[in-house]
PDB file of N, CA and C in Angstrom:
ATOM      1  N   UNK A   1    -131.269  19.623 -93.378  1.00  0.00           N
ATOM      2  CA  UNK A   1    -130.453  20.171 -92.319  1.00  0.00           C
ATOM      3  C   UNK A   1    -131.273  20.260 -91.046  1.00  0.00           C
ATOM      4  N   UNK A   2    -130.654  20.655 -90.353  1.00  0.00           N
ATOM      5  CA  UNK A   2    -130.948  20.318 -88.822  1.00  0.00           C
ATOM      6  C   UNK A   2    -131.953  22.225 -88.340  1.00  0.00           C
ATOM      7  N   UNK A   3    -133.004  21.579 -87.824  1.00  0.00           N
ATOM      8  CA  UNK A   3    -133.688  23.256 -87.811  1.00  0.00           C
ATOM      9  C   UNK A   3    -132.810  23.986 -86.707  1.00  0.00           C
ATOM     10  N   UNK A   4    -132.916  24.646 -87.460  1.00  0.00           N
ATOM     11  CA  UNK A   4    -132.461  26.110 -86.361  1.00  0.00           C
ATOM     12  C   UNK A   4    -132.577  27.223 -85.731  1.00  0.00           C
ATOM     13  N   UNK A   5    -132.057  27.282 -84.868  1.00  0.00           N
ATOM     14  CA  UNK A   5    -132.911  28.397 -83.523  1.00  0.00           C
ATOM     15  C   UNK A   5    -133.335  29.911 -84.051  1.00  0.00           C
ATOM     16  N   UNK A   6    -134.296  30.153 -83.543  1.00  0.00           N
ATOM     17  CA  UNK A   6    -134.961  31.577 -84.301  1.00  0.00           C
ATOM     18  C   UNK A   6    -133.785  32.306 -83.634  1.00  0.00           C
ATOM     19  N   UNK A   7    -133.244  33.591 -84.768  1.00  0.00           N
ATOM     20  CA  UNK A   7    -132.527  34.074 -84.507  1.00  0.00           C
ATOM     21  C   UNK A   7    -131.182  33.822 -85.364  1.00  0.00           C
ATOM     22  N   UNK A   8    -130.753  33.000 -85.600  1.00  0.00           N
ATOM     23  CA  UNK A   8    -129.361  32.549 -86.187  1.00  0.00           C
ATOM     24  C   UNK A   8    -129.587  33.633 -87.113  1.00  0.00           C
ATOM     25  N   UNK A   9    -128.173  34.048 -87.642  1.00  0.00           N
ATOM     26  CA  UNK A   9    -127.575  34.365 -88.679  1.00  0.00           C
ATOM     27  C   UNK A   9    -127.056  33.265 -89.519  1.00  0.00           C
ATOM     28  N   UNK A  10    -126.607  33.644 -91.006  1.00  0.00           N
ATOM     29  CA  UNK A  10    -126.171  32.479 -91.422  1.00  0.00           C
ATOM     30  C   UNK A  10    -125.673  33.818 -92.324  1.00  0.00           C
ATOM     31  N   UNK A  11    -124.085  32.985 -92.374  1.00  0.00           N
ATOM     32  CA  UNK A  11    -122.924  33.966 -93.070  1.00  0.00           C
ATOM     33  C   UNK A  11    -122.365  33.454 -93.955  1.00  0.00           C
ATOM     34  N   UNK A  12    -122.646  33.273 -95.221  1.00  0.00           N
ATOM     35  CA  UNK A  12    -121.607  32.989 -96.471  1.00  0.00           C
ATOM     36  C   UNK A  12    -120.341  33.689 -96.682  1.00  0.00           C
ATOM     37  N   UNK A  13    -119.653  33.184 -96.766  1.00  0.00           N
ATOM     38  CA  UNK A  13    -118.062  33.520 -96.775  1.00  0.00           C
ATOM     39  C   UNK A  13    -117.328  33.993 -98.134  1.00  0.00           C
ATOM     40  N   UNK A  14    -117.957  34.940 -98.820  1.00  0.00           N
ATOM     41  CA  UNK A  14    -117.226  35.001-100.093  1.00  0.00           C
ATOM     42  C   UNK A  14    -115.905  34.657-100.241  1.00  0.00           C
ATOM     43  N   UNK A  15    -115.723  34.234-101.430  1.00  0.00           N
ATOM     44  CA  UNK A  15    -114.574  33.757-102.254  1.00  0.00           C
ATOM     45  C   UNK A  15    -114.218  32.533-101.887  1.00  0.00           C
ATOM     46  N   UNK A  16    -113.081  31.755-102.131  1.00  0.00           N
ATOM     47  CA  UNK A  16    -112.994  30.963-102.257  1.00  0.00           C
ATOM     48  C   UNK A  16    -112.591  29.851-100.904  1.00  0.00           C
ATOM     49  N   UNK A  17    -112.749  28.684-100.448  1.00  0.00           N
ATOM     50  CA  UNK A  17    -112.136  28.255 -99.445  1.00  0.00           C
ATOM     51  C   UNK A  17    -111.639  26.641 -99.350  1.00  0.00           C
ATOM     52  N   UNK A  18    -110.377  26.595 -99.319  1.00  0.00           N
ATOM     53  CA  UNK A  18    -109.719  25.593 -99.062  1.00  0.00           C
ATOM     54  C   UNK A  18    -110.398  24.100 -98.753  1.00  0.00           C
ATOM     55  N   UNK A  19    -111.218  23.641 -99.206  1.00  0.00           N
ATOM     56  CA  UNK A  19    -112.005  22.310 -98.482  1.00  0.00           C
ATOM     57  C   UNK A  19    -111.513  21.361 -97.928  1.00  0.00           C
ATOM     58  N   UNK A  20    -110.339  21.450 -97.722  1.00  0.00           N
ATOM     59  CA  UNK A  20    -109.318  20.376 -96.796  1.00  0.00           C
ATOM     60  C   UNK A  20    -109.508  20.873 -95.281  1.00  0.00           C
ATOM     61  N   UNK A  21    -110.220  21.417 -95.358  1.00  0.00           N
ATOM     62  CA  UNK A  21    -110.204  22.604 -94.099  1.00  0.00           C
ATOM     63  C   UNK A  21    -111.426  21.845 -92.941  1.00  0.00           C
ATOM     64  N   UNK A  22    -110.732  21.389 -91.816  1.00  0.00           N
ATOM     65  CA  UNK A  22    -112.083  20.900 -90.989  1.00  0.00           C
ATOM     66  C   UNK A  22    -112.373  21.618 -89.738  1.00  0.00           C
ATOM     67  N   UNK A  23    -112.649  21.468 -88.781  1.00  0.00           N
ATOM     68  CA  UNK A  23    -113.260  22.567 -87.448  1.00  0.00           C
ATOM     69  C   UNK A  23    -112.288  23.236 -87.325  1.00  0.00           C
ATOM     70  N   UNK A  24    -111.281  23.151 -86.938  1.00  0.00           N
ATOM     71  CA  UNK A  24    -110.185  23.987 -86.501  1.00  0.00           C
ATOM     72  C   UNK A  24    -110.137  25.371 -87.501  1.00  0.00           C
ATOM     73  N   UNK A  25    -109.635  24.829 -88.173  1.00  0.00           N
ATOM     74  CA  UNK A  25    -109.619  25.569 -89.806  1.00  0.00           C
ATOM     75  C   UNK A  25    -110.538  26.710 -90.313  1.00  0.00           C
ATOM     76  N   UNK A  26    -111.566  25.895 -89.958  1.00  0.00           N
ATOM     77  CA  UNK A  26    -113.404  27.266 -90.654  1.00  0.00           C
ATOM     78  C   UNK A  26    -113.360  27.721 -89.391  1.00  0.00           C
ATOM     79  N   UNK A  27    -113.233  27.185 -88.597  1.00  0.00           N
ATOM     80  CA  UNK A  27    -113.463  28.193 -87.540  1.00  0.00           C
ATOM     81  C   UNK A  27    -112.688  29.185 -86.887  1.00  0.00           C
ATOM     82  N   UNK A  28    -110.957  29.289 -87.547  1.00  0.00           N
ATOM     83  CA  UNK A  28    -110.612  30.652 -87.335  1.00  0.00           C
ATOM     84  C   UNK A  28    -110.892  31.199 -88.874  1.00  0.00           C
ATOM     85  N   UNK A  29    -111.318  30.674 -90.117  1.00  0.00           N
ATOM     86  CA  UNK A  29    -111.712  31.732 -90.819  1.00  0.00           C
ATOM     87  C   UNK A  29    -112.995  32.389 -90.681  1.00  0.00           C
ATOM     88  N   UNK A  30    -113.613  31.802 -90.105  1.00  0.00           N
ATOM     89  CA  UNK A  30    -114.833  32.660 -89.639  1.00  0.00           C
ATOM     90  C   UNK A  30    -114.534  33.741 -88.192  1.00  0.00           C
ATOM     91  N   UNK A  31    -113.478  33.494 -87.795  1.00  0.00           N
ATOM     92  CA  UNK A  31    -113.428  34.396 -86.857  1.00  0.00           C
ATOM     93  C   UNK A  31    -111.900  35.713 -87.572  1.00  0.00           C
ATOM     94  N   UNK A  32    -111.500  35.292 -87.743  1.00  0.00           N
ATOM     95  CA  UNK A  32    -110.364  35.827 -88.781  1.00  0.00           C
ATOM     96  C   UNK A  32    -110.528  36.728 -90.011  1.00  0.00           C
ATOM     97  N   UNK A  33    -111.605  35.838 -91.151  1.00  0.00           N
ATOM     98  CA  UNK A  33    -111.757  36.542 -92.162  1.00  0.00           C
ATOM     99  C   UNK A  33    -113.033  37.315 -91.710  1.00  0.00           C
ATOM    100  N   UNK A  34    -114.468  36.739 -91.394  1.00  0.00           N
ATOM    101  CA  UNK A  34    -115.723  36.906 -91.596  1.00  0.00           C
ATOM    102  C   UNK A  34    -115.245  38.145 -90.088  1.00  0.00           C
ATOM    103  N   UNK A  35    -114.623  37.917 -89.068  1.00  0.00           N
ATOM    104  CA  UNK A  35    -114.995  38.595 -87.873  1.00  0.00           C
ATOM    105  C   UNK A  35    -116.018  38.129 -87.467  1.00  0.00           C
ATOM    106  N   UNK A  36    -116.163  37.479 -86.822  1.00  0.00           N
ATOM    107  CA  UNK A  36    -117.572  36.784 -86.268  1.00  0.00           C
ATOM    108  C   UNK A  36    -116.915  35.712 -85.777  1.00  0.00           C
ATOM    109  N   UNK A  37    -117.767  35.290 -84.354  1.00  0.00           N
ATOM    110  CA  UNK A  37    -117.295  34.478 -83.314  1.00  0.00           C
ATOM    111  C   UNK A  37    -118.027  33.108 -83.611  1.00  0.00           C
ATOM    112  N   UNK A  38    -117.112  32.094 -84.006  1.00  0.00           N
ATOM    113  CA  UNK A  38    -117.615  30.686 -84.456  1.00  0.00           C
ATOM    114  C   UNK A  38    -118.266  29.821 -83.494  1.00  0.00           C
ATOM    115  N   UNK A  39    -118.721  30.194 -81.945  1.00  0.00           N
ATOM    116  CA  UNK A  39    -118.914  29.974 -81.090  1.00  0.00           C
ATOM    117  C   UNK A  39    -120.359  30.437 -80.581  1.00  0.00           C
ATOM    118  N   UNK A  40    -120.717  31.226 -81.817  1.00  0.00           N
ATOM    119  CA  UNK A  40    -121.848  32.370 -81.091  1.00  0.00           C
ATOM    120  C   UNK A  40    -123.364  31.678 -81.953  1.00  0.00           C
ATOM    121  N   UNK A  41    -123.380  30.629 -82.225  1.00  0.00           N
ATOM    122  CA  UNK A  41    -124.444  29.469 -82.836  1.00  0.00           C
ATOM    123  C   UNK A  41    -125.227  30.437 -84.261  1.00  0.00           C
ATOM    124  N   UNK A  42    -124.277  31.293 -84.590  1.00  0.00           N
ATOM    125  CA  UNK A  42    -125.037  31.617 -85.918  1.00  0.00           C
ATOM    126  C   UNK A  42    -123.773  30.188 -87.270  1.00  0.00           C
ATOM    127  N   UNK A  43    -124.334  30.487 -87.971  1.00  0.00           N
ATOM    128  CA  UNK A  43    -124.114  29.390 -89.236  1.00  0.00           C
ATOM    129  C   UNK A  43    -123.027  30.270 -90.520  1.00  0.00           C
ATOM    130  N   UNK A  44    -121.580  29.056 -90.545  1.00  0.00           N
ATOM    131  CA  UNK A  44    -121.105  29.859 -91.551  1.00  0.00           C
ATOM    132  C   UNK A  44    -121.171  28.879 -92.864  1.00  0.00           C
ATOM    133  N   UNK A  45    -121.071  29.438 -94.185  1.00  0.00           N
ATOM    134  CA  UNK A  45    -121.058  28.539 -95.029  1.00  0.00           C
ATOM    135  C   UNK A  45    -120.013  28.956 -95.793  1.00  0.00           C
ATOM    136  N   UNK A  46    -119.014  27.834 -96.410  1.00  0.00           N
ATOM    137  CA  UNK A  46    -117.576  28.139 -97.280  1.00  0.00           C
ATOM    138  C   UNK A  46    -117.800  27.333 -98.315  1.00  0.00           C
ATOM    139  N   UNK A  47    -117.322  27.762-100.158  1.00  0.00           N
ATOM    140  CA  UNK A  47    -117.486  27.191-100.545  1.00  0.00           C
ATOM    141  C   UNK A  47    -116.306  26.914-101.216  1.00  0.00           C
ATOM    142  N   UNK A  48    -115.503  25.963-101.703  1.00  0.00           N
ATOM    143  CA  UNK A  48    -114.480  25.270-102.141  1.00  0.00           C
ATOM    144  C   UNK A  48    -114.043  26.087-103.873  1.00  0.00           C
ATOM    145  N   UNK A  49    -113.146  25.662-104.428  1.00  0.00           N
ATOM    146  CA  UNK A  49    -112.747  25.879-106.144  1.00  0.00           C
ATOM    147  C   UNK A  49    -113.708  26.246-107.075  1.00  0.00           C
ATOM    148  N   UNK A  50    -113.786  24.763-106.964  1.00  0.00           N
ATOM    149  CA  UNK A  50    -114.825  24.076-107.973  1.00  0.00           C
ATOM    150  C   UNK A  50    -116.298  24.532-107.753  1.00  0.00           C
ATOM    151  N   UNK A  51    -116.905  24.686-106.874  1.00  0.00           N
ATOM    152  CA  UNK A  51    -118.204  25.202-106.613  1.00  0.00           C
ATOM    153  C   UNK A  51    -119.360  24.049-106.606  1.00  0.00           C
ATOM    154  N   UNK A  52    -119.066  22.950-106.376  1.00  0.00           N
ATOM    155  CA  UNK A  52    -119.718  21.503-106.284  1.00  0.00           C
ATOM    156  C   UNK A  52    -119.774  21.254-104.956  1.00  0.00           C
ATOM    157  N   UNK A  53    -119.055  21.821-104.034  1.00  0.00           N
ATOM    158  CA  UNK A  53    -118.979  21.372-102.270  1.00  0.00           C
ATOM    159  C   UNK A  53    -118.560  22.511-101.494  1.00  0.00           C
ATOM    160  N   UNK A  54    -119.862  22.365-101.016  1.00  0.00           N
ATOM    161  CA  UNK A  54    -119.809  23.563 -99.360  1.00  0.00           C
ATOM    162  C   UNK A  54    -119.853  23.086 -97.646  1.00  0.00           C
ATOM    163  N   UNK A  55    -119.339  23.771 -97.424  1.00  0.00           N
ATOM    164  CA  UNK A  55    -119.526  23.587 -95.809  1.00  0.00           C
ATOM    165  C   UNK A  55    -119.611  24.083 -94.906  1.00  0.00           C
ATOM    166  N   UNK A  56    -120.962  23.994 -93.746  1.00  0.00           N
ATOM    167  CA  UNK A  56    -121.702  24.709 -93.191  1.00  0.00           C
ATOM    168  C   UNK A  56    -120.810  24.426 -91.852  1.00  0.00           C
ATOM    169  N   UNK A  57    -120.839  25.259 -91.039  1.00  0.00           N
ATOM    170  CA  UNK A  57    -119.828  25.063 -89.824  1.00  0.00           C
ATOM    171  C   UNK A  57    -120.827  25.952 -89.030  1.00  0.00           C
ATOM    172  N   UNK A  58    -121.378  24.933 -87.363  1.00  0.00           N
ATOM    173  CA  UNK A  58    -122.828  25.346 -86.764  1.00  0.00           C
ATOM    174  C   UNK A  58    -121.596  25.103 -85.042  1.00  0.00           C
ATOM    175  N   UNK A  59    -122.192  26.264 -84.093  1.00  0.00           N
ATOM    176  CA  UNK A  59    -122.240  25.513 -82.649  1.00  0.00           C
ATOM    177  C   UNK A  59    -123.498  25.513 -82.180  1.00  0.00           C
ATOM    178  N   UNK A  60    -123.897  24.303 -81.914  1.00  0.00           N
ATOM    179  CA  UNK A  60    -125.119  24.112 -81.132  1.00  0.00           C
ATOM    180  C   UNK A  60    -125.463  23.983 -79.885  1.00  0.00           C
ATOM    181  N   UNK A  61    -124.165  24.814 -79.345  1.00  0.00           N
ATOM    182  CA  UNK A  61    -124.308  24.417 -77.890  1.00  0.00           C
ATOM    183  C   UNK A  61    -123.613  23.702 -77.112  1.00  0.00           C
ATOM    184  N   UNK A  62    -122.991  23.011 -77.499  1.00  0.00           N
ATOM    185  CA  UNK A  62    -122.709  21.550 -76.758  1.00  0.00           C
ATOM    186  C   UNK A  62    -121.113  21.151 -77.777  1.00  0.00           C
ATOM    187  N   UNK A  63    -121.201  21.711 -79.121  1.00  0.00           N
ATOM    188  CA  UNK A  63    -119.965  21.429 -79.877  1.00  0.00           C
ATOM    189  C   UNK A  63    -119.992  21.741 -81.025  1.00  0.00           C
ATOM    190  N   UNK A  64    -118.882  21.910 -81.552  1.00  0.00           N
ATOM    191  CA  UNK A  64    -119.304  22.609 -83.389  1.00  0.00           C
ATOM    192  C   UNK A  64    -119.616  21.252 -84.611  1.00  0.00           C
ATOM    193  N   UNK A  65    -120.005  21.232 -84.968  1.00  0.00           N
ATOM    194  CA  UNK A  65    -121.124  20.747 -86.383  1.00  0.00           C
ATOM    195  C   UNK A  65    -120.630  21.019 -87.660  1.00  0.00           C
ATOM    196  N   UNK A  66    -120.110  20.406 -88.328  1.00  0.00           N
ATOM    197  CA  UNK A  66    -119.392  20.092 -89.371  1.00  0.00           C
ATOM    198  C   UNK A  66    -120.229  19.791 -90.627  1.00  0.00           C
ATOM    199  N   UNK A  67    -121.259  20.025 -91.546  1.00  0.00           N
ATOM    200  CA  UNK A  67    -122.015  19.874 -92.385  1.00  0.00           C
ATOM    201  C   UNK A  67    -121.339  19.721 -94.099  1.00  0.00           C
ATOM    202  N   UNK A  68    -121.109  19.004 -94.616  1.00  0.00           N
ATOM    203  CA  UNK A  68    -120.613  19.188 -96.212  1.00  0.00           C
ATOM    204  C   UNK A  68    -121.774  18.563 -97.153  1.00  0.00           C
ATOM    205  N   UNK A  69    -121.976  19.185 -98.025  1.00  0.00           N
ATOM    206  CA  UNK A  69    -122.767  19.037 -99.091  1.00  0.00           C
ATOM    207  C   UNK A  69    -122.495  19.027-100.656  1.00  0.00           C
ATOM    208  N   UNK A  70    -122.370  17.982-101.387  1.00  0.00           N
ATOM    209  CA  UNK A  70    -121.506  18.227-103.029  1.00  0.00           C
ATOM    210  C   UNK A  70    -122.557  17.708-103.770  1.00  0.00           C
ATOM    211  N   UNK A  71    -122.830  18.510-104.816  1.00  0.00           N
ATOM    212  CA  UNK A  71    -123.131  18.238-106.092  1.00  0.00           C
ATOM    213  C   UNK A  71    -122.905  17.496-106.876  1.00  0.00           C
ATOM    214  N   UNK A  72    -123.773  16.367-107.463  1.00  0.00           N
ATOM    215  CA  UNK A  72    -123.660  15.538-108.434  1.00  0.00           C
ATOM    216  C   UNK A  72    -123.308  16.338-109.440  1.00  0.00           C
ATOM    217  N   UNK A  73    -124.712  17.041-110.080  1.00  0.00           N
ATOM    218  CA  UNK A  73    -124.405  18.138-110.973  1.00  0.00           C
ATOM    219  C   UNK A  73    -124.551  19.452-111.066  1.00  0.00           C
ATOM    220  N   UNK A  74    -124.095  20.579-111.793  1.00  0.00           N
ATOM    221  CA  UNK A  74    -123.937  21.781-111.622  1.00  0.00           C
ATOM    222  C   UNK A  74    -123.089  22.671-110.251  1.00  0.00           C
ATOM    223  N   UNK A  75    -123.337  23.290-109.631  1.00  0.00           N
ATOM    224  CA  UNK A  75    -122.181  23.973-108.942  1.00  0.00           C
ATOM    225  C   UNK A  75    -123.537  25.101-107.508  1.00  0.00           C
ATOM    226  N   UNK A  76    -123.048  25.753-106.840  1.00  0.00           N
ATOM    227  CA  UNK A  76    -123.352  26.558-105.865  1.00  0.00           C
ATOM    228  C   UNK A  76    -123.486  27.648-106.108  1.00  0.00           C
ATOM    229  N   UNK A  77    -124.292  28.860-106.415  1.00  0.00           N
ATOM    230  CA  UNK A  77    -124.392  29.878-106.481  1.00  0.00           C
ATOM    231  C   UNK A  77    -123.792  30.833-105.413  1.00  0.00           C
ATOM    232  N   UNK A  78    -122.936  31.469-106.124  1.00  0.00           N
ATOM    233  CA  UNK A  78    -122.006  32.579-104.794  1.00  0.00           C
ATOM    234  C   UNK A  78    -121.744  33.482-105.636  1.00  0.00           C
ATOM    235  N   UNK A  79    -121.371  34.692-104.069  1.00  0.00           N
ATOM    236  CA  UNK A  79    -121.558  36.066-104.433  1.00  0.00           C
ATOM    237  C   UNK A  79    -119.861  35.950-105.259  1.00  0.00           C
ATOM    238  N   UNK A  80    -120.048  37.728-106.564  1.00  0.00           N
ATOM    239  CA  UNK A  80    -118.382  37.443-106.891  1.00  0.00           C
ATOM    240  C   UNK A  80    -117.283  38.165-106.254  1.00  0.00           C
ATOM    241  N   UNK A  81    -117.909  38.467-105.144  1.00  0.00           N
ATOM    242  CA  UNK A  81    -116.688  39.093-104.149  1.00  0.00           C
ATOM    243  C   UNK A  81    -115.775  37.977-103.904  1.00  0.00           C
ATOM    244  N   UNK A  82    -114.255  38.730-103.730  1.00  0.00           N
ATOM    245  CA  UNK A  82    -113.305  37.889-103.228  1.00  0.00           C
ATOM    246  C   UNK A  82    -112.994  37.808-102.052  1.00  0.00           C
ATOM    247  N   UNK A  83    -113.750  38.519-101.193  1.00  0.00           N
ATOM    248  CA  UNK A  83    -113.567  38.606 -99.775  1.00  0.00           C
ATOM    249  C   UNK A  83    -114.779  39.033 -98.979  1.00  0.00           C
ATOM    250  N   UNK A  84    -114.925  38.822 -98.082  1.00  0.00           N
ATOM    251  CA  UNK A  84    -115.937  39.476 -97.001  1.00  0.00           C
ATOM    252  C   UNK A  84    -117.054  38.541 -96.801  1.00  0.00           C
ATOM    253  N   UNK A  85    -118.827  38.940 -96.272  1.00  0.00           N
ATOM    254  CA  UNK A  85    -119.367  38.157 -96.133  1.00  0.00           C
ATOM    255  C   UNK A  85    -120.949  38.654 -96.687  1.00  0.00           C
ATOM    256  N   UNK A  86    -121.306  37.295 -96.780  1.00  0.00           N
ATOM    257  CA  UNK A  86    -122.824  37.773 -97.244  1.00  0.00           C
ATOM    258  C   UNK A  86    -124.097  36.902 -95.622  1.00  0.00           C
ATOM    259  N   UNK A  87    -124.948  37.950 -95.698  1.00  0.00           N
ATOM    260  CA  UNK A  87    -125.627  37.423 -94.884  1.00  0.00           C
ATOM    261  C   UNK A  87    -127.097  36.559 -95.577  1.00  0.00           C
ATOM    262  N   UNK A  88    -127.742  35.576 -94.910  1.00  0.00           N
ATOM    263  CA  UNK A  88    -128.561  34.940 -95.868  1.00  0.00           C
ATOM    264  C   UNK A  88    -129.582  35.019 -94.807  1.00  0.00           C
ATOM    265  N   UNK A  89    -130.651  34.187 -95.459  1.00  0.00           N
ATOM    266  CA  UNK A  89    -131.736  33.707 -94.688  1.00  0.00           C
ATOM    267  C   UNK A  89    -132.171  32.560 -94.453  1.00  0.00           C
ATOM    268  N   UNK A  90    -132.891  31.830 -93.642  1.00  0.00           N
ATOM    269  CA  UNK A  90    -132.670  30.099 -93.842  1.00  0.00           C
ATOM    270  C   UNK A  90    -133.640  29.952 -95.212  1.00  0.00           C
ATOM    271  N   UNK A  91    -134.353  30.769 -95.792  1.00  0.00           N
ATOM    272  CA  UNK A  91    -135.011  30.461 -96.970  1.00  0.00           C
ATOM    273  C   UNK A  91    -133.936  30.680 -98.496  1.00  0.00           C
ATOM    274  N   UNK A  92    -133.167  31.310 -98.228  1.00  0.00           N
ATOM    275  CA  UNK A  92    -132.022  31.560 -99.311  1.00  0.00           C
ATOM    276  C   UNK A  92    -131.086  30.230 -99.232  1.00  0.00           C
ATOM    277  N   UNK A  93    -130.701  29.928 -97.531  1.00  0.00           N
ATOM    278  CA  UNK A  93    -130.137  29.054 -97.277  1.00  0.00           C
ATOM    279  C   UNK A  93    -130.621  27.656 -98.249  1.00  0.00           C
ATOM    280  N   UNK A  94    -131.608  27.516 -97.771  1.00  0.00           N
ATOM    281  CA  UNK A  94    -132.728  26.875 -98.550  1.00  0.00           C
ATOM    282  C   UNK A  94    -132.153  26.513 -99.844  1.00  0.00           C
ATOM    283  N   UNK A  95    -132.365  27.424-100.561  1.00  0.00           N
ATOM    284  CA  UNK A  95    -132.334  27.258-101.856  1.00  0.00           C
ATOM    285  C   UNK A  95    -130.685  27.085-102.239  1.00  0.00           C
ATOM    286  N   UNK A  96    -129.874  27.771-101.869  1.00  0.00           N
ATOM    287  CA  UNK A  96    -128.425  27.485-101.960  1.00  0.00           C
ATOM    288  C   UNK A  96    -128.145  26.162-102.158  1.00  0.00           C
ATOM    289  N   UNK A  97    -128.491  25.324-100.628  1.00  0.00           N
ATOM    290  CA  UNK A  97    -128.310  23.767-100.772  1.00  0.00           C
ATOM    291  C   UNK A  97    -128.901  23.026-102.073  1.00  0.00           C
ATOM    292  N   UNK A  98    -129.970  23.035-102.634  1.00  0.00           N
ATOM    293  CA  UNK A  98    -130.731  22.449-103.126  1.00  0.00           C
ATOM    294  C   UNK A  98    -130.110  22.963-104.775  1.00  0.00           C
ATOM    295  N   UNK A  99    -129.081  24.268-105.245  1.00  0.00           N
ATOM    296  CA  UNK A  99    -128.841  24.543-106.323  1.00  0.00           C
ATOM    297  C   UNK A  99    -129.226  25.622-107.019  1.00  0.00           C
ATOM    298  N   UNK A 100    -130.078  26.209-105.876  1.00  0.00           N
ATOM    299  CA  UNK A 100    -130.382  27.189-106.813  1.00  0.00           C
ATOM    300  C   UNK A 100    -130.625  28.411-106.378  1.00  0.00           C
ATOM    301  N   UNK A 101    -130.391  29.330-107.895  1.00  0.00           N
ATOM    302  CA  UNK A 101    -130.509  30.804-107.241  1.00  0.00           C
ATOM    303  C   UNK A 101    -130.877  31.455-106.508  1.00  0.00           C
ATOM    304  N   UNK A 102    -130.261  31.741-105.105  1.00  0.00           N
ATOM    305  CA  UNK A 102    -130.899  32.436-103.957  1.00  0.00           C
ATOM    306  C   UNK A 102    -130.935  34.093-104.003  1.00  0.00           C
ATOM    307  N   UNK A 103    -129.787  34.651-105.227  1.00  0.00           N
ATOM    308  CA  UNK A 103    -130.024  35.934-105.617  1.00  0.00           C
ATOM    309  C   UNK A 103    -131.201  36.502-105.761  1.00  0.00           C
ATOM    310  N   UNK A 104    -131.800  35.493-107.419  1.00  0.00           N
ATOM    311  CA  UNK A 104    -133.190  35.980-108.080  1.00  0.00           C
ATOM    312  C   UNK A 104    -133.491  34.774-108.068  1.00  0.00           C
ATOM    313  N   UNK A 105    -134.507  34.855-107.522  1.00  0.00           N
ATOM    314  CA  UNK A 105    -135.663  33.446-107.576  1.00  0.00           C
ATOM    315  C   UNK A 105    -136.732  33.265-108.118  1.00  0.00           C
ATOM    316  N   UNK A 106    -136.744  32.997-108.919  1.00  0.00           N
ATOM    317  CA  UNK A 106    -137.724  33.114-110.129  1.00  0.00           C
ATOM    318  C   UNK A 106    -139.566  32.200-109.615  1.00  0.00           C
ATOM    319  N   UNK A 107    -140.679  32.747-110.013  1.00  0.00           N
ATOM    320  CA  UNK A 107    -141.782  31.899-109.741  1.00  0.00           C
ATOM    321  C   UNK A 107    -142.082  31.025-110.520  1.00  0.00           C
ATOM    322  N   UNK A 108    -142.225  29.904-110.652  1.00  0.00           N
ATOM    323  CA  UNK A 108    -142.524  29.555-112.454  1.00  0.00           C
ATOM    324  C   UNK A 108    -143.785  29.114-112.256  1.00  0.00           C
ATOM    325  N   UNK A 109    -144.693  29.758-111.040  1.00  0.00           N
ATOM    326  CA  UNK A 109    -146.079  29.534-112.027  1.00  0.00           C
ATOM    327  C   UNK A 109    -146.538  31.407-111.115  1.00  0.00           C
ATOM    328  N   UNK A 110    -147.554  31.832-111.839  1.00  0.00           N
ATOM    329  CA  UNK A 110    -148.569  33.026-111.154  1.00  0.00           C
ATOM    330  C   UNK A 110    -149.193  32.328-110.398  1.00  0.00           C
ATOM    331  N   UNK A 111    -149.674  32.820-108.882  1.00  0.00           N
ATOM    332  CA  UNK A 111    -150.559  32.398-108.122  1.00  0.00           C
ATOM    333  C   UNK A 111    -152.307  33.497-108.668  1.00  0.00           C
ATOM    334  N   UNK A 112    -152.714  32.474-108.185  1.00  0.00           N
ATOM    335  CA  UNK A 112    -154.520  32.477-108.924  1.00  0.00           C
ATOM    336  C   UNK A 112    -155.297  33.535-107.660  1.00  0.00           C
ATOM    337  N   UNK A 113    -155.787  34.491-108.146  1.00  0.00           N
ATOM    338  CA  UNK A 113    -156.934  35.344-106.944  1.00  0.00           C
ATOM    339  C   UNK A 113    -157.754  34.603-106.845  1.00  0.00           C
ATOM    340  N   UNK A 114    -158.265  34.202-105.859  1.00  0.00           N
ATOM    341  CA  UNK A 114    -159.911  33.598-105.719  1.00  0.00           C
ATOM    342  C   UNK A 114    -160.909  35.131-104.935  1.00  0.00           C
ATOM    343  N   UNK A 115    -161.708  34.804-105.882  1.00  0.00           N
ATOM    344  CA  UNK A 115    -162.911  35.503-105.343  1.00  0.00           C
ATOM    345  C   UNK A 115    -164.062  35.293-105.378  1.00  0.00           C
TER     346      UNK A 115
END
């Protein structure tokens, strides 16, 4: 993804969202459901049924940014609220895209003291 300006928010959209849905669309549910102005260059993310395809909806200034991302395999980790919003971090963000648990993030190795 495209780096982004220190500062952004990035708002996951609990529950479920329509993926037929393109700028017009996410962007009054982000102003509608989430309350938050789709205009104001923080980052929303919606995720569809199935949980295989999300979409990040960005203004950068200049025009809104349309991002979709689907899974070969397995699905998107989301909160089980049916409504409202979760706020993330671009390091949760991070991990969201890529599949994996941004809740609990597990280490799978101990880091070593040197002394």
């Amino acid at each position: 993804m495209i780096g982004l300006p220190a500062g952004t928010r990035i708002w996951l959209a609990a529950g479920l969202t329509d993926m037929r849905r393109g700028f017009d669309g996410l962007a009054a549910l982000a102003q509608g459901a989430l309350e938050q102005d789709p205009f104001s260059g923080h980052v929303f993310v919606f995720r569809g049924r199935r949980g295989d395809l999300v979409k990040l909806l960005w203004w950068d200034g200049q025009g809104l940014c349309l991002f979709a991302k689907r899974l070969e395999k397995g699905r998107f980790i989301w909160p089980q609220a049916l409504s409202g919003s979760v706020v993330l971090t671009p390091a949760q963000l991070s991990m969201l895209l890529e599949g994996i648990d941004w809740r609990m993030p597990v280490r799978t190795t101990q880091p070593t003291l040197a002394m």
